[in-house]
C-alpha atoms as a PDB file:
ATOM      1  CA  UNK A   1      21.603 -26.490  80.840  1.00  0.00           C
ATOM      2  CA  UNK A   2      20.239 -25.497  84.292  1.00  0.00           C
ATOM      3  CA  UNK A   3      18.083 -28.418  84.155  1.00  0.00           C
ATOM      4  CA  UNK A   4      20.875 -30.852  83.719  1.00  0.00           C
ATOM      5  CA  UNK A   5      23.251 -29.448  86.472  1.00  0.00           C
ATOM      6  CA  UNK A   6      19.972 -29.066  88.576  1.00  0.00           C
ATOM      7  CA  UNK A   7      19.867 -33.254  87.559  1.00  0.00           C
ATOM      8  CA  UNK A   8      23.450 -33.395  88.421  1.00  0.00           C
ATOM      9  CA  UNK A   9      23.160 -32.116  92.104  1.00  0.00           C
ATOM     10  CA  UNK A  10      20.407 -34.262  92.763  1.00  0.00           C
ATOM     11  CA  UNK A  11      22.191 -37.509  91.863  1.00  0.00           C
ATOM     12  CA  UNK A  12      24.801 -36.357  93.541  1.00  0.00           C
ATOM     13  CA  UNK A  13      23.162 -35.552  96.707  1.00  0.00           C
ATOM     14  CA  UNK A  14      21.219 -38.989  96.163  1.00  0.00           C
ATOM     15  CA  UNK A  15      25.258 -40.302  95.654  1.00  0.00           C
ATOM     16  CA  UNK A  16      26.007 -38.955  99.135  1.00  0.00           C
ATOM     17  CA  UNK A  17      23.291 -40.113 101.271  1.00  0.00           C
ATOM     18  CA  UNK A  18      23.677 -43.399 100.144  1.00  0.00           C
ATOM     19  CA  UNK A  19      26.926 -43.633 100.587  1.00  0.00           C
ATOM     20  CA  UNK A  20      26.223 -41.690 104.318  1.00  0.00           C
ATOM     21  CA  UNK A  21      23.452 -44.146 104.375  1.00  0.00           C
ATOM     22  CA  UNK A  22      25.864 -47.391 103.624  1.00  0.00           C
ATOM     23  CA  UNK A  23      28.217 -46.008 106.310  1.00  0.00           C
ATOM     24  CA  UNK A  24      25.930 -45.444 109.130  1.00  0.00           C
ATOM     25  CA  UNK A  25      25.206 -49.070 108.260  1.00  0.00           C
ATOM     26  CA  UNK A  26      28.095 -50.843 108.351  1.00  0.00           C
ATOM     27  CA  UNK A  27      29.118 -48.509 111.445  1.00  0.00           C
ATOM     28  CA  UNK A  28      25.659 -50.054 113.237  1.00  0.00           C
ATOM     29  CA  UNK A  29      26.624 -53.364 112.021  1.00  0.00           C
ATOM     30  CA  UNK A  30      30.273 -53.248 113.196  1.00  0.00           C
ATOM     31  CA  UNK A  31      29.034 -51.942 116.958  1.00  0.00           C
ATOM     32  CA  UNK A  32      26.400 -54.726 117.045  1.00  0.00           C
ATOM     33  CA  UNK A  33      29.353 -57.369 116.206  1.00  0.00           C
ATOM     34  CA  UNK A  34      31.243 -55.399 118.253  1.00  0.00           C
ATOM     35  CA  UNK A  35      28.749 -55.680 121.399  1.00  0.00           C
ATOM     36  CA  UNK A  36      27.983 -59.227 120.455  1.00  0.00           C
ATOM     37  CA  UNK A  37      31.475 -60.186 120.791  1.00  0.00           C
ATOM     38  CA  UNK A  38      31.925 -58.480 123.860  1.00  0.00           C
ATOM     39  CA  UNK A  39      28.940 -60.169 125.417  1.00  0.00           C
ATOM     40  CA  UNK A  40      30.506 -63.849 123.818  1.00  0.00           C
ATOM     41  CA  UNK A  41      33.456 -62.971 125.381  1.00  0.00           C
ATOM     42  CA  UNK A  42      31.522 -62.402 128.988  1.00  0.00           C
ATOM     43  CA  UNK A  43      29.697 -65.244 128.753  1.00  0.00           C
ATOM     44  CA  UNK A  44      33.007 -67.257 128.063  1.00  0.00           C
ATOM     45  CA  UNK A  45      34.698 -65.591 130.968  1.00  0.00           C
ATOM     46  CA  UNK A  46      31.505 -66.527 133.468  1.00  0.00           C
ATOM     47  CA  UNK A  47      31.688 -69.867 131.851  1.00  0.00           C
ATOM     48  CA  UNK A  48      35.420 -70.315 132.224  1.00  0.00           C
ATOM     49  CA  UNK A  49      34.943 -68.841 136.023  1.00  0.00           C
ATOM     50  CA  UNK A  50      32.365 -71.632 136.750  1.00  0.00           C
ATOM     51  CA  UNK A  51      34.295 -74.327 135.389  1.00  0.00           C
ATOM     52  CA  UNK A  52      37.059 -73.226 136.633  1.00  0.00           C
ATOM     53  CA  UNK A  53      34.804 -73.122 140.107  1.00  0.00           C
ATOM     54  CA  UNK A  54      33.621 -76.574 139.346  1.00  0.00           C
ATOM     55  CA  UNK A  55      37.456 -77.590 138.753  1.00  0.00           C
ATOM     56  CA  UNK A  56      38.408 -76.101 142.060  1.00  0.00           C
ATOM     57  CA  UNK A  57      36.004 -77.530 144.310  1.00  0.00           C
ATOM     58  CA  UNK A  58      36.533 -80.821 142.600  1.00  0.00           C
ATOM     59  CA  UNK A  59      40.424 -80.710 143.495  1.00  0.00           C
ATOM     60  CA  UNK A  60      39.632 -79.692 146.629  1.00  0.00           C
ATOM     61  CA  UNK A  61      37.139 -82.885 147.204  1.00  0.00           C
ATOM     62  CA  UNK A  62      39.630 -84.712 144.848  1.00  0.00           C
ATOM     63  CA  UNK A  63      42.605 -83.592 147.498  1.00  0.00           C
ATOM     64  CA  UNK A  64      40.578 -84.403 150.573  1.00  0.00           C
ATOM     65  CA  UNK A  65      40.079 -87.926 149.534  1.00  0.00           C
ATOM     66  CA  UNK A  66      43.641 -88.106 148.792  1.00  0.00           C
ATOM     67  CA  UNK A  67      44.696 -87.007 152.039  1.00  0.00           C
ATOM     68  CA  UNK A  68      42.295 -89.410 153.384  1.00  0.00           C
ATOM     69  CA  UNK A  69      43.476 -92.272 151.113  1.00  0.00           C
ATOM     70  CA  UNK A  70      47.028 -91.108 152.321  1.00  0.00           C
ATOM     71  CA  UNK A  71      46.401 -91.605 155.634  1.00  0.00           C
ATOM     72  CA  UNK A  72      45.275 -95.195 155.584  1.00  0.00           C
ATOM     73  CA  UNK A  73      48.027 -95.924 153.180  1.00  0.00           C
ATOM     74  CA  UNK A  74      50.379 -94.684 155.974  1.00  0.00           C
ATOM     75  CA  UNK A  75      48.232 -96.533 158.613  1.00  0.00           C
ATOM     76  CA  UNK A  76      48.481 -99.620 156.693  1.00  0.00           C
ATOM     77  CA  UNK A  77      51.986 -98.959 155.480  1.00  0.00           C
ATOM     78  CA  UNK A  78      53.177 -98.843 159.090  1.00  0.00           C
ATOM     79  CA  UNK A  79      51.283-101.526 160.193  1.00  0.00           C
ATOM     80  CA  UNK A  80      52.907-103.450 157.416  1.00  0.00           C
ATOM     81  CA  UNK A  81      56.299-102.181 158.263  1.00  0.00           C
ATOM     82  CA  UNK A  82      55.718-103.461 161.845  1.00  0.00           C
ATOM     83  CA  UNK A  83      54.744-106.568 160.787  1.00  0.00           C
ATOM     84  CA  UNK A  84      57.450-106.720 157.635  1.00  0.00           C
ATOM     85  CA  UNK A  85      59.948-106.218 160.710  1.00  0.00           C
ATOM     86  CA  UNK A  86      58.978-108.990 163.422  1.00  0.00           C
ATOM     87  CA  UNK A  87      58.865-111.093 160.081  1.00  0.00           C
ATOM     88  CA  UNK A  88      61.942-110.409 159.045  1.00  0.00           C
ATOM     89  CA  UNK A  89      63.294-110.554 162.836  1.00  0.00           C
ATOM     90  CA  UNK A  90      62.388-113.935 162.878  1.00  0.00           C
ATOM     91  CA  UNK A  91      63.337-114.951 159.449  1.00  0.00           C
ATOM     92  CA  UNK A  92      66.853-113.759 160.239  1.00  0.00           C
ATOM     93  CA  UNK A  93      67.000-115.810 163.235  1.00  0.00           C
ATOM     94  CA  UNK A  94      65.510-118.618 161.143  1.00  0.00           C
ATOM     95  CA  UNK A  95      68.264-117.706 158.692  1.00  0.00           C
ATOM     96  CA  UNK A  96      70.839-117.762 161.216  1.00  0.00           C
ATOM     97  CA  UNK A  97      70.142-121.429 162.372  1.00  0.00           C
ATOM     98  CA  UNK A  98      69.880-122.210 159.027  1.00  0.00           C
ATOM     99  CA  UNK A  99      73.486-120.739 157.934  1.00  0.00           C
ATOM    100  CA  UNK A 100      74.644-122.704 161.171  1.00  0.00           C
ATOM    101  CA  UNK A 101      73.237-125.410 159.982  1.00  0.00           C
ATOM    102  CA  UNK A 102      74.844-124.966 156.218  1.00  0.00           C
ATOM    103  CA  UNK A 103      78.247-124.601 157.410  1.00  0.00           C
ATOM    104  CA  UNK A 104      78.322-127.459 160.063  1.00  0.00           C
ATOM    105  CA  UNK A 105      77.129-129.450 157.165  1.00  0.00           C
ATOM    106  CA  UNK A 106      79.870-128.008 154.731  1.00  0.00           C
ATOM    107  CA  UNK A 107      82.352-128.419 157.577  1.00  0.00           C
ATOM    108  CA  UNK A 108      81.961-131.854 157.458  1.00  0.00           C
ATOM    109  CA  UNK A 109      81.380-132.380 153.602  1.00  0.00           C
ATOM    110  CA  UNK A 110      84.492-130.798 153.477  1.00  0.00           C
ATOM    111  CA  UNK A 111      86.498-132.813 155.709  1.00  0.00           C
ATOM    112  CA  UNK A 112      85.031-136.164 154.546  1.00  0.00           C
ATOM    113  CA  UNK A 113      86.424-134.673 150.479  1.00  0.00           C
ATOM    114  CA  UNK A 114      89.424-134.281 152.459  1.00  0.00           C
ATOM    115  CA  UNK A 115      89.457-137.511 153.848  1.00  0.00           C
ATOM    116  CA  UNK A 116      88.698-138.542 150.428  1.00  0.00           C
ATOM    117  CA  UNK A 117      90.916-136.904 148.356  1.00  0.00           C
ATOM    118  CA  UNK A 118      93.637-138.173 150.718  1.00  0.00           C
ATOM    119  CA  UNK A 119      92.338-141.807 150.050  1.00  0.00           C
ATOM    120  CA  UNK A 120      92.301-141.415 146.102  1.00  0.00           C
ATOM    121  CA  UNK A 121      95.713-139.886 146.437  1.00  0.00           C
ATOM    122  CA  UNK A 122      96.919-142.488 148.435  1.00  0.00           C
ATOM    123  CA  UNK A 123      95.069-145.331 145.741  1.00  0.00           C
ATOM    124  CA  UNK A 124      96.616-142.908 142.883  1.00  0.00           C
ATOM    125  CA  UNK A 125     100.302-142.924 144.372  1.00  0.00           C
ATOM    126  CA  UNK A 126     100.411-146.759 144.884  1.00  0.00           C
ATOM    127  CA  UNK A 127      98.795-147.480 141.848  1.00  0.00           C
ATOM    128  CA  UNK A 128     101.653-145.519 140.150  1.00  0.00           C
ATOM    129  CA  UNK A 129     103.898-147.234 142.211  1.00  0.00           C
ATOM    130  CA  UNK A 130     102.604-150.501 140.749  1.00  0.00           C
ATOM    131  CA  UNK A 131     102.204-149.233 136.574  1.00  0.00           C
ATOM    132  CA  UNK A 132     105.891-148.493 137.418  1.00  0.00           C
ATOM    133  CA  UNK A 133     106.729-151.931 138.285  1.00  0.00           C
ATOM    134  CA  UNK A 134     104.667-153.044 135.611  1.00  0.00           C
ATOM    135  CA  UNK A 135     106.266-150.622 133.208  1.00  0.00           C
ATOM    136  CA  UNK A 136     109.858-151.679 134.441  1.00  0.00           C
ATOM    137  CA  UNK A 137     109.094-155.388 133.659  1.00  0.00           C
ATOM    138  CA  UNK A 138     107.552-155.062 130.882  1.00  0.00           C
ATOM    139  CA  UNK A 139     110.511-152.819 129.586  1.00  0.00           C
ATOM    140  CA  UNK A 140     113.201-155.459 131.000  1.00  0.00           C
ATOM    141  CA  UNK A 141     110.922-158.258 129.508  1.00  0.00           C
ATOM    142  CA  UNK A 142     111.070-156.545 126.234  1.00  0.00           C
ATOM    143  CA  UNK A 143     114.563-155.929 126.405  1.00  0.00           C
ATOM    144  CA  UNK A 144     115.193-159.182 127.027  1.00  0.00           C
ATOM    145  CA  UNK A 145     112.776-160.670 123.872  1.00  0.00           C
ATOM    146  CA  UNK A 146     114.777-157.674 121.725  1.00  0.00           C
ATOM    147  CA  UNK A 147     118.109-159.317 123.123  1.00  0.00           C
ATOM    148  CA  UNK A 148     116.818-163.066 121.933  1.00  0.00           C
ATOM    149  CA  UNK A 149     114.960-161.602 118.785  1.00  0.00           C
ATOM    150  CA  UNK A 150     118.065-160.173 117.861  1.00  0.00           C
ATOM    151  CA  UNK A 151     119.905-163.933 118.504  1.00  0.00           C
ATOM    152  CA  UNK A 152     117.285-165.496 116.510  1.00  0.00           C
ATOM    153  CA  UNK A 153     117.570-162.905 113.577  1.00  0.00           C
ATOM    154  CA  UNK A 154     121.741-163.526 113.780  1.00  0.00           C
ATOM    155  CA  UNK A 155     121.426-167.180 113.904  1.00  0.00           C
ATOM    156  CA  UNK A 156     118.893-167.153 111.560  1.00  0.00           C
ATOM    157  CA  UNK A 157     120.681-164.805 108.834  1.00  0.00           C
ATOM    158  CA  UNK A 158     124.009-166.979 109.485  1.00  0.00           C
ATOM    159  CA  UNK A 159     121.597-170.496 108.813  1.00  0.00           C
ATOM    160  CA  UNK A 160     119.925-168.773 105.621  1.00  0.00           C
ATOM    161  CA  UNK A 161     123.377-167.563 104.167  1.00  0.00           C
ATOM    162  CA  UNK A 162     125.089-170.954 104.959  1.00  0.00           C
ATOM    163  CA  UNK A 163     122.048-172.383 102.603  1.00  0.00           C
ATOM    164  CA  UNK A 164     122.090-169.852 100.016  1.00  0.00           C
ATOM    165  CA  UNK A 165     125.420-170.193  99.680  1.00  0.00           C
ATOM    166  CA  UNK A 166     124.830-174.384  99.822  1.00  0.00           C
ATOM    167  CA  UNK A 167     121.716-173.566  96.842  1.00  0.00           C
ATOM    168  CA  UNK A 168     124.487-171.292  94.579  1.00  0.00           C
ATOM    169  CA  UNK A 169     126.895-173.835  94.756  1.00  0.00           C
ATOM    170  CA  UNK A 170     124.771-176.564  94.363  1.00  0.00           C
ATOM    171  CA  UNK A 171     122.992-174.460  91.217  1.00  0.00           C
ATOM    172  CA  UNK A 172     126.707-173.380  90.143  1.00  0.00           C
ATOM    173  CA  UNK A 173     127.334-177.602  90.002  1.00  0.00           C
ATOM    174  CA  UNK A 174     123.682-177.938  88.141  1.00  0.00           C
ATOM    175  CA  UNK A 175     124.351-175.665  85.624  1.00  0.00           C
ATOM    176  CA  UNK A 176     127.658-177.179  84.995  1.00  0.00           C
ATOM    177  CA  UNK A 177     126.197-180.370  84.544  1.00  0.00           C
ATOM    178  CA  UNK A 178     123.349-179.162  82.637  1.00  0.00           C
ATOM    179  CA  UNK A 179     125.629-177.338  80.065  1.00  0.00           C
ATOM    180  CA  UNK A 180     127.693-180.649  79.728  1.00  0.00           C
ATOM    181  CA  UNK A 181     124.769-182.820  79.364  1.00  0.00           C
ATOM    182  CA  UNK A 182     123.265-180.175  76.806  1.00  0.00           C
ATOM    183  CA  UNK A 183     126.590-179.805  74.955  1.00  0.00           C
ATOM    184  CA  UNK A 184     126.690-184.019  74.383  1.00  0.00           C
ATOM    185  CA  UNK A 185     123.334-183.696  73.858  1.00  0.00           C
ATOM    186  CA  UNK A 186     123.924-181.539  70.805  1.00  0.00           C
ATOM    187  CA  UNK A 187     127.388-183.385  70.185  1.00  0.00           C
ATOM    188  CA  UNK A 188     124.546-186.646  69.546  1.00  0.00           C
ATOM    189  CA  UNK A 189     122.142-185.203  67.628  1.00  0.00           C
ATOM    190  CA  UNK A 190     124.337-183.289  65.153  1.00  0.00           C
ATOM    191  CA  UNK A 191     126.268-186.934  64.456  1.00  0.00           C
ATOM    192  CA  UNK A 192     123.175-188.728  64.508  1.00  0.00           C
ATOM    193  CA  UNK A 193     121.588-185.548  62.059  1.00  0.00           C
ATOM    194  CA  UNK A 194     125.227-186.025  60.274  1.00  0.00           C
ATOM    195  CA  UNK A 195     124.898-189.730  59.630  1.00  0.00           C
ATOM    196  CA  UNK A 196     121.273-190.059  58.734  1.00  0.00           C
ATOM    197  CA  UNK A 197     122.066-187.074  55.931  1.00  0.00           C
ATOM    198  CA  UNK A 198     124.989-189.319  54.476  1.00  0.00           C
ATOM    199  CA  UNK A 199     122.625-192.693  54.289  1.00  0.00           C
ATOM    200  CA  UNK A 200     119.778-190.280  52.632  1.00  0.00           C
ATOM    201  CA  UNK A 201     122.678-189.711  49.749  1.00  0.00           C
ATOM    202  CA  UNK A 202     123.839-192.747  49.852  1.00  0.00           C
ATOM    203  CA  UNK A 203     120.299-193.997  49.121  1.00  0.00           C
ATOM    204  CA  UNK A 204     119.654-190.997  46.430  1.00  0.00           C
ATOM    205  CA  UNK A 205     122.775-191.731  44.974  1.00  0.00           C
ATOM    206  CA  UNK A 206     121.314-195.674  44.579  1.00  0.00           C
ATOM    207  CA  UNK A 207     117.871-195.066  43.367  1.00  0.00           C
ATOM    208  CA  UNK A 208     118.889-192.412  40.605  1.00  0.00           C
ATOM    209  CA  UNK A 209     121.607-195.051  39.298  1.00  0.00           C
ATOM    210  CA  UNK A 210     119.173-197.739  39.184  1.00  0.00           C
ATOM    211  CA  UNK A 211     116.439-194.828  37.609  1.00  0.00           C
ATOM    212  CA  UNK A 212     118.943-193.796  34.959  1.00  0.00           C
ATOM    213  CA  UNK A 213     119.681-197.687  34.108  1.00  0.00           C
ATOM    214  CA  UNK A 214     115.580-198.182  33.434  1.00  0.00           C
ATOM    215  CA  UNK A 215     114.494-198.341  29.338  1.00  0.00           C
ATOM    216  CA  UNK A 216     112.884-195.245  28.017  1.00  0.00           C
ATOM    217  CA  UNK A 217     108.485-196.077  27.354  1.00  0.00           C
ATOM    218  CA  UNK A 218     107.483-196.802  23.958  1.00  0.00           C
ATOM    219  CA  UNK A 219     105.261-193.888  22.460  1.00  0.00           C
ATOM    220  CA  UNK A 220     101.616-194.854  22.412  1.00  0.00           C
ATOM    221  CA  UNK A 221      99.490-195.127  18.873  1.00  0.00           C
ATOM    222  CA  UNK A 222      98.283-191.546  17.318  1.00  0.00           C
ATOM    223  CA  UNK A 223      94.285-192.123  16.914  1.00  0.00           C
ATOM    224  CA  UNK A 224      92.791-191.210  13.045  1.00  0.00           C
ATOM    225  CA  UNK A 225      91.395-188.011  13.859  1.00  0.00           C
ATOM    226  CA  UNK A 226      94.878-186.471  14.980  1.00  0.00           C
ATOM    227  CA  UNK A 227      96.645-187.542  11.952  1.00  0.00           C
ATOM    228  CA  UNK A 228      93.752-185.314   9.557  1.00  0.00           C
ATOM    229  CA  UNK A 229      94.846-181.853  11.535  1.00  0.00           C
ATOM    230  CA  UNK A 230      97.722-179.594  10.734  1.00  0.00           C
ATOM    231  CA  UNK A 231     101.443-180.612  12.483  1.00  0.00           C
ATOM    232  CA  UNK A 232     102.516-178.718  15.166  1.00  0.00           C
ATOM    233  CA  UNK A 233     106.217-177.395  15.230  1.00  0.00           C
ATOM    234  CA  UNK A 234     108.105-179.390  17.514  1.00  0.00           C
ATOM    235  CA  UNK A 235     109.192-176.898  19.689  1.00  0.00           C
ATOM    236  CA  UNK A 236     106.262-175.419  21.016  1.00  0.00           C
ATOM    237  CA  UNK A 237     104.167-178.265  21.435  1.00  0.00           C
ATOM    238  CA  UNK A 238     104.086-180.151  24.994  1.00  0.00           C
ATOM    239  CA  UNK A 239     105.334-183.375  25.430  1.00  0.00           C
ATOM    240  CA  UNK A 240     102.451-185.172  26.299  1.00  0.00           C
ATOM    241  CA  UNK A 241     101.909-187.307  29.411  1.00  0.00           C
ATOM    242  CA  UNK A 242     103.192-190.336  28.073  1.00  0.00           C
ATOM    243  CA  UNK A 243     105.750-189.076  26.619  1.00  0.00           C
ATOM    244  CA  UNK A 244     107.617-187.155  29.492  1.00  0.00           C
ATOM    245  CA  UNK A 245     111.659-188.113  29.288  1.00  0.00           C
ATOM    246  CA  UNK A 246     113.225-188.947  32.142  1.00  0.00           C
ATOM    247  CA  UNK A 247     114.561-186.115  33.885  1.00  0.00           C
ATOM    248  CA  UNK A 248     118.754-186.019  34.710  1.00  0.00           C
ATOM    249  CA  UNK A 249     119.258-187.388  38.202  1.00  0.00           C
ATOM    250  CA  UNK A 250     120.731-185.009  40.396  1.00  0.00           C
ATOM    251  CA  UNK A 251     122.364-185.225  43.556  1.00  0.00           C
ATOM    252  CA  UNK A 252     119.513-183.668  45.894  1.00  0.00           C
ATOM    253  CA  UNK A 253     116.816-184.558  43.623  1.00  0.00           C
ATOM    254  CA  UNK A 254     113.724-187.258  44.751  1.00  0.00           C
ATOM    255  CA  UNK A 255     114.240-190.689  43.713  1.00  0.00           C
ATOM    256  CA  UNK A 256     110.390-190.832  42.476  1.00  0.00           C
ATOM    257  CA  UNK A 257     109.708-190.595  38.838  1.00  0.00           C
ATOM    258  CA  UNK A 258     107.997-187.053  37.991  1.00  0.00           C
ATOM    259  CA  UNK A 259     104.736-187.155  35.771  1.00  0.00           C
ATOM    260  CA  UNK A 260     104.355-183.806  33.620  1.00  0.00           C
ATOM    261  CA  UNK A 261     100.602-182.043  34.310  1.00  0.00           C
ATOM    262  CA  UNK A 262      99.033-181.578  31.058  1.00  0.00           C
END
């Protein structure tokens, strides 16, 4: 029992100095980071003091040649100026004879349009003048063809209904005629139609007479090898060829003798 709390303490003790030991370590560690930083951060600020040195005396050269660069600018700016102005002195009494020059010259283009214009108005109001004329006679020249177109058209109507009133009654007497002619024509032909039917009877009427006055034909010989077969009633056998009777003449009938088809 002693033993183990005598065990106990020394752990514990050994528990404590580490942890002392761990402290004081990480304290030494955080003061050398510490320092290490702060000596970074001294060398940054020398080094940003230098440049910023640098910087400095490079504006200040930078300026300088600026300010020398400025003042030859301005040198050569003014001389510039000076000579820009005794150039553009005697460009704008170059321009000024020139301008002189444009307007005399515009003067007199614009009098000679004028002068012009005048003339084409002049051309413009006598050549109206003469369409005018023109237009008058050609109006009073066409009035005057309307006046005899309209004579001719008159005369002409009166002429053509003078003929077509000639051509109707001249067609009126044509058709009168023609109907008359027609109507003896028809007159003729029915008589002549009229007496060539009554000589057609007349002729029937002579041949059937002389037909009906003709003997009957004798009947021709029966051969052997009819007389063998079986008689045939008289009424429904044919009359043969031969043997066809005369048929009763009639008014309308032919005159020719008819021949019976076996």
């Amino acid at each position: 029992m002693e033993e183990g709390r005598r065990m106990f303490q020394i752990f514990a003790a050994r528990m404590f100095e580490q942890r002392v030991l761990t402290a004081y370590r990480e304290k030494v560690a955080r003061e050398r980071q510490q320092k290490l930083l702060e000596e970074l951060d001294e060398e940054s600020r020398l080094d940003t003091q230098r440049e910023a040195k640098k910087a400095k005396d490079a504006q200040k050269k930078k300026d300088k040649k600026r300010q020398q660069k400025q003042a030859k600018d301005e040198e050569k700016a003014k001389r510039e100026a000076e000579k820009a102005a005794e150039e553009a002195a005697l460009k704008a009494i170059e321009d000024k004879k020139l301008e002189e020059q444009r307007q005399k010259k515009e003067e007199q283009r614009k009098k000679k349009e004028a002068e012009k214009k005048a003339q084409e108005e002049e051309r413009q109001r006598k050549e109206a003048e003469k369409q005018k004329r023109l237009r008058e006679a050609r109006e009073h020249q066409a009035e005057q063809e309307r006046k005899q177109r309209e004579q001719k058209e008159r005369e002409k109507k009166k002429k053509d209904e003078a003929k077509k009133k000639e051509r109707e009654e001249r067609a009126a007497k044509e058709q009168q005629l023609r109907t008359k002619k027609e109507r003896e024509t028809t007159e003729k032909v029915d008589r002549e139609a009229k007496t060539k039917l009554e000589k057609e009877d007349t002729e029937r009427k002579k041949k059937d007479e002389q037909m009906a006055k003709l003997p009957a034909p004798a009947a021709p010989a029966v051969p052997n090898f009819l007389q063998s077969k079986p008689s045939i009633p008289s009424s429904a056998a044919p009359p043969s060829a031969g043997l066809q009777p005369p048929q009763p003449a009639s008014n309308h009938a032919s005159p020719h003798l008819q021949i019976a088809t076996p």
